[in-house]
PDB file of N, CA and C in Angstrom:
ATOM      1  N   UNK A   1      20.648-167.509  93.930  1.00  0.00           N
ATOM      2  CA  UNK A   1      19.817-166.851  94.929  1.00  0.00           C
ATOM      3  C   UNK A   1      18.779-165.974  94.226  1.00  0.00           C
ATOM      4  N   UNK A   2      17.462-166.271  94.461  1.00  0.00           N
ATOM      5  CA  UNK A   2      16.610-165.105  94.030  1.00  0.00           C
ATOM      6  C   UNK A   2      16.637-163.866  94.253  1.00  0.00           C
ATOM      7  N   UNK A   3      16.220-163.008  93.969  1.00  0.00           N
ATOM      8  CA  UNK A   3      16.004-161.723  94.194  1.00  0.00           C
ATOM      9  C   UNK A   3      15.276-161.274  94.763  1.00  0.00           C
ATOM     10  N   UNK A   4      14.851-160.515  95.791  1.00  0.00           N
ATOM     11  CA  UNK A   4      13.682-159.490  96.708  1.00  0.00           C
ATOM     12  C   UNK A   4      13.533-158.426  96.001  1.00  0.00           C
ATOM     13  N   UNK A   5      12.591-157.990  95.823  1.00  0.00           N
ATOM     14  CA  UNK A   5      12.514-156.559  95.849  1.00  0.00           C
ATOM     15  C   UNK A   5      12.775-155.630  96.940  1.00  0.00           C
ATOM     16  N   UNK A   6      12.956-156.022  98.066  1.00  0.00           N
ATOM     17  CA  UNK A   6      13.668-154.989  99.343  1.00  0.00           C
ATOM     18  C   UNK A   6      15.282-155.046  98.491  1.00  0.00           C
ATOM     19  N   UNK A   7      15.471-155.849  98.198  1.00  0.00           N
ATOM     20  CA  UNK A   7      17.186-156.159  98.309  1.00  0.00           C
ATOM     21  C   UNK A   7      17.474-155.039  96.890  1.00  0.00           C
ATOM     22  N   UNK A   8      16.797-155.381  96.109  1.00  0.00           N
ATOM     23  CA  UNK A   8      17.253-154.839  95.132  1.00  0.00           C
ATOM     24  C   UNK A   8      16.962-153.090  95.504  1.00  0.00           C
ATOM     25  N   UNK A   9      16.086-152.364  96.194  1.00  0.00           N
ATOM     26  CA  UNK A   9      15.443-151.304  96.002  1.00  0.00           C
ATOM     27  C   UNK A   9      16.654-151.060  96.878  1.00  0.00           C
ATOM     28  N   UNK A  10      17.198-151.982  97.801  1.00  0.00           N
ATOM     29  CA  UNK A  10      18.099-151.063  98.903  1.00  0.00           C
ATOM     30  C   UNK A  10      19.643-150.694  97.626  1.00  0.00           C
ATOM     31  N   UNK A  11      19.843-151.831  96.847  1.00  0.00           N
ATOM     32  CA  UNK A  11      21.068-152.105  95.983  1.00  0.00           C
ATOM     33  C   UNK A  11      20.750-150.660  95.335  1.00  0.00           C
ATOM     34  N   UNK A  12      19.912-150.808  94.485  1.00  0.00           N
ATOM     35  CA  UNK A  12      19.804-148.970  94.400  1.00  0.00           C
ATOM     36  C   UNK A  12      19.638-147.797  94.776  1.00  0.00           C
ATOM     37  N   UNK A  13      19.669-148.132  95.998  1.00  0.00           N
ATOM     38  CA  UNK A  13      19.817-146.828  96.926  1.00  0.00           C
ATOM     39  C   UNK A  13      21.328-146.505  97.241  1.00  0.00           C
ATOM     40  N   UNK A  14      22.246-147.700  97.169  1.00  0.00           N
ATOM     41  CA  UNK A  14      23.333-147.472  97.900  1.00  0.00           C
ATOM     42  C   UNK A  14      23.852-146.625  96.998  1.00  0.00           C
ATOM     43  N   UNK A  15      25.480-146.604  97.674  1.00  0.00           N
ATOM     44  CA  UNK A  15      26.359-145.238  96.853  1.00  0.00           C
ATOM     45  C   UNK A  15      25.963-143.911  96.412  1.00  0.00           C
ATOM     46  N   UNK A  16      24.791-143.645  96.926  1.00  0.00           N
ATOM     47  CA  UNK A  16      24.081-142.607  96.485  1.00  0.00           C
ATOM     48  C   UNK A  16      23.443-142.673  95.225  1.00  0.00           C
ATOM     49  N   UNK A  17      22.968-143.709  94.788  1.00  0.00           N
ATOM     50  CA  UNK A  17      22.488-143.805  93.249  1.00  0.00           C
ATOM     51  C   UNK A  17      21.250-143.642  93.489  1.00  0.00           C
ATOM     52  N   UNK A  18      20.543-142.961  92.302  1.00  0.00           N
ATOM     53  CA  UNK A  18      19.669-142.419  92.265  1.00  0.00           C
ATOM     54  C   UNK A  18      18.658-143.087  91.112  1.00  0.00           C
ATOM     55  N   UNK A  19      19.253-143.242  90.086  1.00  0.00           N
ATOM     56  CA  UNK A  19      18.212-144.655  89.241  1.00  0.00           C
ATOM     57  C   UNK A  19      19.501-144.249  87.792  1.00  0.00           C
ATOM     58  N   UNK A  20      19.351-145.383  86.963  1.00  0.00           N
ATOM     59  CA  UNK A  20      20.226-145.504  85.899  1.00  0.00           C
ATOM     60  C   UNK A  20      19.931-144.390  85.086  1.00  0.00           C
ATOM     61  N   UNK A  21      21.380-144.096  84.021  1.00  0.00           N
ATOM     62  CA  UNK A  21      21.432-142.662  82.792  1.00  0.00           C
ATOM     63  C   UNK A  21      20.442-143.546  81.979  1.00  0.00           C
ATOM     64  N   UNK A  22      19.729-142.174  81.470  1.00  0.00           N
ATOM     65  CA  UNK A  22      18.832-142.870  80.413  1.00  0.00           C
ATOM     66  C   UNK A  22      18.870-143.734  79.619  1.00  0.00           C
ATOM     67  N   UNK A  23      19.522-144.311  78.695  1.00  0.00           N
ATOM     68  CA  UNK A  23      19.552-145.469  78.335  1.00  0.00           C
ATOM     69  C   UNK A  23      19.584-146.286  78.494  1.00  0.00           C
ATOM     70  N   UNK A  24      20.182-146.661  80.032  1.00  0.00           N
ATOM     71  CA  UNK A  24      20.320-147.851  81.048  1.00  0.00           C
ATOM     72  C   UNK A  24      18.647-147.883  81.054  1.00  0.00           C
ATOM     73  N   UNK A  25      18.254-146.429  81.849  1.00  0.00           N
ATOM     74  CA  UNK A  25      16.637-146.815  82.180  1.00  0.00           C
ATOM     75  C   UNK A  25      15.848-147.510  80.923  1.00  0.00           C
ATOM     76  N   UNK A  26      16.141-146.710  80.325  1.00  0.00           N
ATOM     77  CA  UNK A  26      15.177-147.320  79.158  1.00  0.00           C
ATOM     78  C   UNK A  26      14.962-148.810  78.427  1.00  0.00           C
ATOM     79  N   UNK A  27      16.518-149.485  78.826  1.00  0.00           N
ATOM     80  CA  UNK A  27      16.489-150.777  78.868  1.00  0.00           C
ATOM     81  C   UNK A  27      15.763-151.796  79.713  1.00  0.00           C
ATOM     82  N   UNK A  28      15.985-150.901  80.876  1.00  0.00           N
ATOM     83  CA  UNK A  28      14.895-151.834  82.039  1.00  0.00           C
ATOM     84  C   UNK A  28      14.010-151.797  81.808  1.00  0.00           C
ATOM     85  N   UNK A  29      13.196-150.448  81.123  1.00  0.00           N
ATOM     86  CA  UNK A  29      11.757-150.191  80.720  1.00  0.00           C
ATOM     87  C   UNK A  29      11.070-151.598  79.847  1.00  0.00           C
ATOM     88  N   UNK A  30      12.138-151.621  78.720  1.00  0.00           N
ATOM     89  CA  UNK A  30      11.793-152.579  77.665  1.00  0.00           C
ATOM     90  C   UNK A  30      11.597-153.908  78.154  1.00  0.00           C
ATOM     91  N   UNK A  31      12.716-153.870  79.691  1.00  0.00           N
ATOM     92  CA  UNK A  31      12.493-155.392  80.311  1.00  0.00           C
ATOM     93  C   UNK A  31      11.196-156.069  80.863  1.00  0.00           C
ATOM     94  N   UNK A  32      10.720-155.021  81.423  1.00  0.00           N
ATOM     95  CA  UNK A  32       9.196-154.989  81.979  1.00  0.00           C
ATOM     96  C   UNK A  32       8.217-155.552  81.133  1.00  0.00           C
ATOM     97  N   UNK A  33       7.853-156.961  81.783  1.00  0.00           N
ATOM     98  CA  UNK A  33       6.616-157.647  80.531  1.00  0.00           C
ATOM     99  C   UNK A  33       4.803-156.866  81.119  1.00  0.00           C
ATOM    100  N   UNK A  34       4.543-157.091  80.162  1.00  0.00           N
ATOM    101  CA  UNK A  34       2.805-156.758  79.726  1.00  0.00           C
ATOM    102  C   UNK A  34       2.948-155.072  79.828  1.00  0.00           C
ATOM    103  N   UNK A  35       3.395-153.896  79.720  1.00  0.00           N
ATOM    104  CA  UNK A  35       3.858-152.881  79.684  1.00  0.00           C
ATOM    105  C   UNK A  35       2.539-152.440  78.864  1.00  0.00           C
ATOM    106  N   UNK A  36       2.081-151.872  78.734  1.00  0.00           N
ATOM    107  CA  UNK A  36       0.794-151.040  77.934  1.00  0.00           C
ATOM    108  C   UNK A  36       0.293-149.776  77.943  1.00  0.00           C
ATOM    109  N   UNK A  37       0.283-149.498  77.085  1.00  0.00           N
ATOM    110  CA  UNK A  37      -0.134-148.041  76.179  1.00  0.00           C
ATOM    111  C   UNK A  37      -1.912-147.816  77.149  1.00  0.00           C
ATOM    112  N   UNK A  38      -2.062-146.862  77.821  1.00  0.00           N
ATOM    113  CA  UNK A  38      -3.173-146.603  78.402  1.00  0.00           C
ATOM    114  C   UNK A  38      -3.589-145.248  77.872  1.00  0.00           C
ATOM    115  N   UNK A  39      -4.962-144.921  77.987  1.00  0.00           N
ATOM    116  CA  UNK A  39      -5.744-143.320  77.780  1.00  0.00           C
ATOM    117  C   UNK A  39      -4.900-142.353  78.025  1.00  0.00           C
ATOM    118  N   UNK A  40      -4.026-142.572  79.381  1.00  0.00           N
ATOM    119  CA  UNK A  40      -3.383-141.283  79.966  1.00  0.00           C
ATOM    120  C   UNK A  40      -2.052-142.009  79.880  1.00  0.00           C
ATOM    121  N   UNK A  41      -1.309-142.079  79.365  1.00  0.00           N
ATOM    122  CA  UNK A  41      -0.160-142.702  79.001  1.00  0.00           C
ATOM    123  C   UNK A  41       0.313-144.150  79.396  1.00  0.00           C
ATOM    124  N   UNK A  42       1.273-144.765  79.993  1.00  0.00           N
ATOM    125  CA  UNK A  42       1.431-145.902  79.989  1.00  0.00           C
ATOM    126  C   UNK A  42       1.266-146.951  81.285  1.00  0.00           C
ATOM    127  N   UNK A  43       1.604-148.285  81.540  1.00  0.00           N
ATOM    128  CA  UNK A  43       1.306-148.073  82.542  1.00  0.00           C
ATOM    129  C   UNK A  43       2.744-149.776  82.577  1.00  0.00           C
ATOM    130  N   UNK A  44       3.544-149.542  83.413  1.00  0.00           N
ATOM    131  CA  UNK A  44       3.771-148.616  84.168  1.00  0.00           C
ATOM    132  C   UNK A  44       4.366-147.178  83.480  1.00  0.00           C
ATOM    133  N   UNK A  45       4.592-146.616  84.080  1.00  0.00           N
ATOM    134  CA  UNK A  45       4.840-145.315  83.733  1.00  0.00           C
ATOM    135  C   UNK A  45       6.177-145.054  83.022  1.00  0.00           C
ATOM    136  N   UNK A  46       6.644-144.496  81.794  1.00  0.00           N
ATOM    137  CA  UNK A  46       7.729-144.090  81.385  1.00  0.00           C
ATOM    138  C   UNK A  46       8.795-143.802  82.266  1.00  0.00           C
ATOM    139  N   UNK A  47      10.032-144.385  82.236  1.00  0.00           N
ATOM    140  CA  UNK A  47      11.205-143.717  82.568  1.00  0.00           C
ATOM    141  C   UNK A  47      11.199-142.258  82.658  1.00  0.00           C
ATOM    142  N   UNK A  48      11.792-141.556  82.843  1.00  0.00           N
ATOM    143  CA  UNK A  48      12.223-140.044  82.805  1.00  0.00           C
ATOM    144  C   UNK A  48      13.220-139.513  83.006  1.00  0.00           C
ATOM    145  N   UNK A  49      13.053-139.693  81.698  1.00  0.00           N
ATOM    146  CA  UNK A  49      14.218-139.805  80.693  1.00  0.00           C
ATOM    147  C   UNK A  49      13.718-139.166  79.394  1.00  0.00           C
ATOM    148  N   UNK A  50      14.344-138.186  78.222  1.00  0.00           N
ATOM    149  CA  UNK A  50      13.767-137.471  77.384  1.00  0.00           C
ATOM    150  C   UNK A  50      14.397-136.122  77.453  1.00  0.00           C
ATOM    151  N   UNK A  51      12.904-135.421  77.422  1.00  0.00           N
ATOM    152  CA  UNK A  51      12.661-134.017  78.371  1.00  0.00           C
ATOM    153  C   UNK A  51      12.666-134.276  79.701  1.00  0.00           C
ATOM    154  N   UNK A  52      11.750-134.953  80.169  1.00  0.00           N
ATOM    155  CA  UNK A  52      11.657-135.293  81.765  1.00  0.00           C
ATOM    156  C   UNK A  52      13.061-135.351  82.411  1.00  0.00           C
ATOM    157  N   UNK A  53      14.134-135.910  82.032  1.00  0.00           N
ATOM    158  CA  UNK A  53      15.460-136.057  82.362  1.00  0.00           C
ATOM    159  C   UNK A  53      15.520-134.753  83.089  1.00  0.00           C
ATOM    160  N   UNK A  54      15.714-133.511  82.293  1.00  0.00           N
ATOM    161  CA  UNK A  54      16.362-132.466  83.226  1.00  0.00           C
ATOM    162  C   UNK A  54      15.458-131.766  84.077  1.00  0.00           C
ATOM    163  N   UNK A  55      13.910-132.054  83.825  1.00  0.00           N
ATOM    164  CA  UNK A  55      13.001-131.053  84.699  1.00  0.00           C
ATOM    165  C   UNK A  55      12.634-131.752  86.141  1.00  0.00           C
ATOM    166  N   UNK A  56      12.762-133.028  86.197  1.00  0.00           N
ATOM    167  CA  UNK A  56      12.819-134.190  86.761  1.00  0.00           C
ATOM    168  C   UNK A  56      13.953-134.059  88.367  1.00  0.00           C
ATOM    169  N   UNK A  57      13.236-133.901  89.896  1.00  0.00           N
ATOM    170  CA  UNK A  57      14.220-134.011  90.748  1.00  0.00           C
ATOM    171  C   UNK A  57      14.327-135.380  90.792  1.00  0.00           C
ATOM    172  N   UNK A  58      15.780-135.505  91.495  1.00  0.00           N
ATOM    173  CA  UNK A  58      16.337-137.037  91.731  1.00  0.00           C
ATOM    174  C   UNK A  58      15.503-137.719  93.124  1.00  0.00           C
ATOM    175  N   UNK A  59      14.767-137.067  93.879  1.00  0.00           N
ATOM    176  CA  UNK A  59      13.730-137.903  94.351  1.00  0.00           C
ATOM    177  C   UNK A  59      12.426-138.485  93.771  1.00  0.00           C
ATOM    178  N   UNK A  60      12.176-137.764  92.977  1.00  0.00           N
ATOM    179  CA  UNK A  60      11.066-139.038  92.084  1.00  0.00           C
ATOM    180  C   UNK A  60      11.597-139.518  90.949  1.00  0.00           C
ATOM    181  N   UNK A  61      12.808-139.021  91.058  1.00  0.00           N
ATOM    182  CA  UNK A  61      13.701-140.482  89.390  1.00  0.00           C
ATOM    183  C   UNK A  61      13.806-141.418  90.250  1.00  0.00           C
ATOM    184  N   UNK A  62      14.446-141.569  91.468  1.00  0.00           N
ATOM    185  CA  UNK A  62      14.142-142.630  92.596  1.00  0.00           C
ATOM    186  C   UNK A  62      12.950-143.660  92.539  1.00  0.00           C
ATOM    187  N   UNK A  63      12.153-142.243  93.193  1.00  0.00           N
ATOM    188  CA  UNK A  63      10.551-143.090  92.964  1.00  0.00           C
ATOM    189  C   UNK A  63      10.114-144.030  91.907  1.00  0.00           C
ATOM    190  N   UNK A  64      10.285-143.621  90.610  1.00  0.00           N
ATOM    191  CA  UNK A  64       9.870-143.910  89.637  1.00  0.00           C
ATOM    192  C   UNK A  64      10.768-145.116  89.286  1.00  0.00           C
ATOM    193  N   UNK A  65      11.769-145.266  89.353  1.00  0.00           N
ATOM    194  CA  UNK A  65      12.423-146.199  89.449  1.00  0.00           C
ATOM    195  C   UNK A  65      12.037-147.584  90.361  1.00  0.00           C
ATOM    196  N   UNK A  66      11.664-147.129  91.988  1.00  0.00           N
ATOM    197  CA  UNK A  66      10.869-148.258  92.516  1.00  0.00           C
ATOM    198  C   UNK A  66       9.695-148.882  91.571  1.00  0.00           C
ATOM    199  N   UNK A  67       9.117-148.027  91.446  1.00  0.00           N
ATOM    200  CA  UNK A  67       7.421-148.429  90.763  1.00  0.00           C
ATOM    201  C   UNK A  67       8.086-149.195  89.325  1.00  0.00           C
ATOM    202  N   UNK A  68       8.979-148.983  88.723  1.00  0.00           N
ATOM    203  CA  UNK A  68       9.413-150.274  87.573  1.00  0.00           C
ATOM    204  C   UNK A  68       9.999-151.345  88.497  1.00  0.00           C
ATOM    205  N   UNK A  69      10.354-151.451  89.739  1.00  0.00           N
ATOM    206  CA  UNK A  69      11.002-152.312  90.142  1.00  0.00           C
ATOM    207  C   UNK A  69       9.862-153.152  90.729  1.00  0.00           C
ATOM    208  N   UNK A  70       8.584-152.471  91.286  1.00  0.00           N
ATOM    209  CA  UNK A  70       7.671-152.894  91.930  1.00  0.00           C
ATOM    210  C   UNK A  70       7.243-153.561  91.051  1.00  0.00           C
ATOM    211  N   UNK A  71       6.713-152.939  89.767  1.00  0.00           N
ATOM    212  CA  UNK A  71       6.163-153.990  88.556  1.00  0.00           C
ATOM    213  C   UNK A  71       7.001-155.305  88.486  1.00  0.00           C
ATOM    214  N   UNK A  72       7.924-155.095  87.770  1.00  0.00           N
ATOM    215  CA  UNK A  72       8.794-156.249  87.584  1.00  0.00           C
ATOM    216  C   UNK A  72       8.681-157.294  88.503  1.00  0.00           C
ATOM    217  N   UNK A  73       8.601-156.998  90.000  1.00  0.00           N
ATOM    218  CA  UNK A  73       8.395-158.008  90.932  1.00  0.00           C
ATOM    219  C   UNK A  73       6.634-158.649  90.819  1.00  0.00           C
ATOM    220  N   UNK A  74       5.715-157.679  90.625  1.00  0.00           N
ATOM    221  CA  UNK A  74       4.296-158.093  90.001  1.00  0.00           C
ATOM    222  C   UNK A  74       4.194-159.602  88.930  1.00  0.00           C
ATOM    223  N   UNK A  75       5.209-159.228  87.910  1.00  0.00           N
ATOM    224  CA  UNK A  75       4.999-159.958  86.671  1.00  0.00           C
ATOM    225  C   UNK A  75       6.540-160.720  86.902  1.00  0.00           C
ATOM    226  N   UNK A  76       6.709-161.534  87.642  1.00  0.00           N
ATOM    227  CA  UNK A  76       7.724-162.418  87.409  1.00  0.00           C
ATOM    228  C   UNK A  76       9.180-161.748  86.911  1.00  0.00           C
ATOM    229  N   UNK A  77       9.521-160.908  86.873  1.00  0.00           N
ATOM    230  CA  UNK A  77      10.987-160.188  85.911  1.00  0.00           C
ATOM    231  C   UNK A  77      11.662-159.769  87.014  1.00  0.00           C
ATOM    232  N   UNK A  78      11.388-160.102  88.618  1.00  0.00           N
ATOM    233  CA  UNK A  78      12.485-159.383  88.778  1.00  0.00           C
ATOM    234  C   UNK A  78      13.674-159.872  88.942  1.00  0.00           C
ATOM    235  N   UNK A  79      14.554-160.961  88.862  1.00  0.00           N
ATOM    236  CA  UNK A  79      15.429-161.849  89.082  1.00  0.00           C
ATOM    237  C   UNK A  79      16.268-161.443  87.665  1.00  0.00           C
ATOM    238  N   UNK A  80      15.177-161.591  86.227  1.00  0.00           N
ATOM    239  CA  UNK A  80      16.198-160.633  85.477  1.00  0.00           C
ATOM    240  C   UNK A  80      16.188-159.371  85.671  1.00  0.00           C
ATOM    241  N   UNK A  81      15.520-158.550  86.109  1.00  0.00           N
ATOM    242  CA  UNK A  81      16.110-156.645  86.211  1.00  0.00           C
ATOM    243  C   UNK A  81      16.725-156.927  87.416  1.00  0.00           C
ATOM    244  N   UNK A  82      16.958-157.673  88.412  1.00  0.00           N
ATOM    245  CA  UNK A  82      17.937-157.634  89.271  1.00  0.00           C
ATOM    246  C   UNK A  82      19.312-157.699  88.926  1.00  0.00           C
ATOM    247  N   UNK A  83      19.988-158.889  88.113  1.00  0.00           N
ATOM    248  CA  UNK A  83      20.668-159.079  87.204  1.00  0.00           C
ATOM    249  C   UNK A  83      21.515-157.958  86.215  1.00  0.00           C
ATOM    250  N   UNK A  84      20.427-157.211  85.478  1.00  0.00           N
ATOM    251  CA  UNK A  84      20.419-156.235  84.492  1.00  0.00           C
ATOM    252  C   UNK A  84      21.113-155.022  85.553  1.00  0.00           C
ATOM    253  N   UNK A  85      20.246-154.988  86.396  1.00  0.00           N
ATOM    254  CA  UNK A  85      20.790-153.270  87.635  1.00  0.00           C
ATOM    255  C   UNK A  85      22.563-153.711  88.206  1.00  0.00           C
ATOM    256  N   UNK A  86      22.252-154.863  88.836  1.00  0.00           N
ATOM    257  CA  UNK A  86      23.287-155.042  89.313  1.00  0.00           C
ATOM    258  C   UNK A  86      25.076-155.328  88.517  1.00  0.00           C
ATOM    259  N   UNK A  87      24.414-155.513  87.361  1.00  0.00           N
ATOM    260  CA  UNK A  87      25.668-155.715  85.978  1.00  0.00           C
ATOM    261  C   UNK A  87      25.635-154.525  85.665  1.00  0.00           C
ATOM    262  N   UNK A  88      24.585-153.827  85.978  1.00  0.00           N
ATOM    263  CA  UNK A  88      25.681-151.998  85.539  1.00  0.00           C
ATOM    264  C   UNK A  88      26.685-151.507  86.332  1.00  0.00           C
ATOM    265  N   UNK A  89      27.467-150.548  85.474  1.00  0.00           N
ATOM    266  CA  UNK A  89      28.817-150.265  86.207  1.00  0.00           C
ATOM    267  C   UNK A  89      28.564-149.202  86.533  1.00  0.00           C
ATOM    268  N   UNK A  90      29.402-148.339  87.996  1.00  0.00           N
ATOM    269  CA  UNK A  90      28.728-147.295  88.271  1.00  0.00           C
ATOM    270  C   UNK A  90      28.545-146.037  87.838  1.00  0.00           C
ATOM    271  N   UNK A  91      29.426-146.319  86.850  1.00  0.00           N
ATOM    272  CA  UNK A  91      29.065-144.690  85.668  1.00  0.00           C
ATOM    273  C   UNK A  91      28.226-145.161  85.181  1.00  0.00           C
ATOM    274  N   UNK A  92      27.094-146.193  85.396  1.00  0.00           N
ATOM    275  CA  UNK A  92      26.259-146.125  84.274  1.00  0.00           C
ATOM    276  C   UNK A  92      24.681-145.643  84.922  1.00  0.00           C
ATOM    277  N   UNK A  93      24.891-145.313  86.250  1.00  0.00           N
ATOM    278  CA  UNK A  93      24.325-144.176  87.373  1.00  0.00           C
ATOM    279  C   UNK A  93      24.257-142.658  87.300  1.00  0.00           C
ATOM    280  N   UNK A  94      22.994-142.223  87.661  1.00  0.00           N
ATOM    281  CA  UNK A  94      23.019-140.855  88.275  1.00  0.00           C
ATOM    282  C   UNK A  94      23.328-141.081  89.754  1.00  0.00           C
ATOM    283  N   UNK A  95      24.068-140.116  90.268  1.00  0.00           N
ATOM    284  CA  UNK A  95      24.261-140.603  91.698  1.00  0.00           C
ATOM    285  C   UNK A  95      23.758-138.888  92.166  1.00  0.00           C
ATOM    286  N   UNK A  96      23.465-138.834  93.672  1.00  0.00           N
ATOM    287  CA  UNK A  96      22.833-137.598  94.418  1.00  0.00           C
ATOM    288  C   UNK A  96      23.990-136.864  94.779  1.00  0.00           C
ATOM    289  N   UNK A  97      25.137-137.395  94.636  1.00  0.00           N
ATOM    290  CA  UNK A  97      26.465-136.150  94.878  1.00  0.00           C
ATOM    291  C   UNK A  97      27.250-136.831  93.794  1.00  0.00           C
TER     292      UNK A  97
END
């Protein structure tokens, strides 16, 4: 079965998850094809994850999380980051409680 991007954005919404612990993210990051270094930083936009991690509310780690998911669906990848999200285990989540 292919993947949606509704399906998947809802899959990460459930249980209260909020977008993967940094390293998870950062894997998806790497998954994302044509990814590029722009004037004002990247595009799509870095994980946040770093510093950003703790200054960062869990409604735009959310956000930001769609917009890699949105890409991925842009450029053909999302069937593998669907794959990739859904094979994480749930400690491998920030969750909102």
């Amino acid at each position: 079965m292919s993947e949606t991007l509704h399906s998947l954005i809802a899959y990460c919404r459930e249980n209260h998850r909020v977008c993967p612990l940094p390293p998870h993210w950062n894997r998806l990051f790497e998954m994302l094809p044509n990814r590029k270094r722009t004037a004002l930083g990247w595009e799509p936009p870095l994980p946040l994850i770093l510093e950003a991690w703790d200054n960062t509310p869990a409604p735009l780690k959310t956000l930001r999380v769609v917009e890699h998911l949105e890409w991925a669906a842009a450029h053909g990848a999302l069937d593998d980051v669907g794959r990739f999200l859904r094979g994480l285990p749930e400690d491998a989540w920030l969750h909102a409680i």
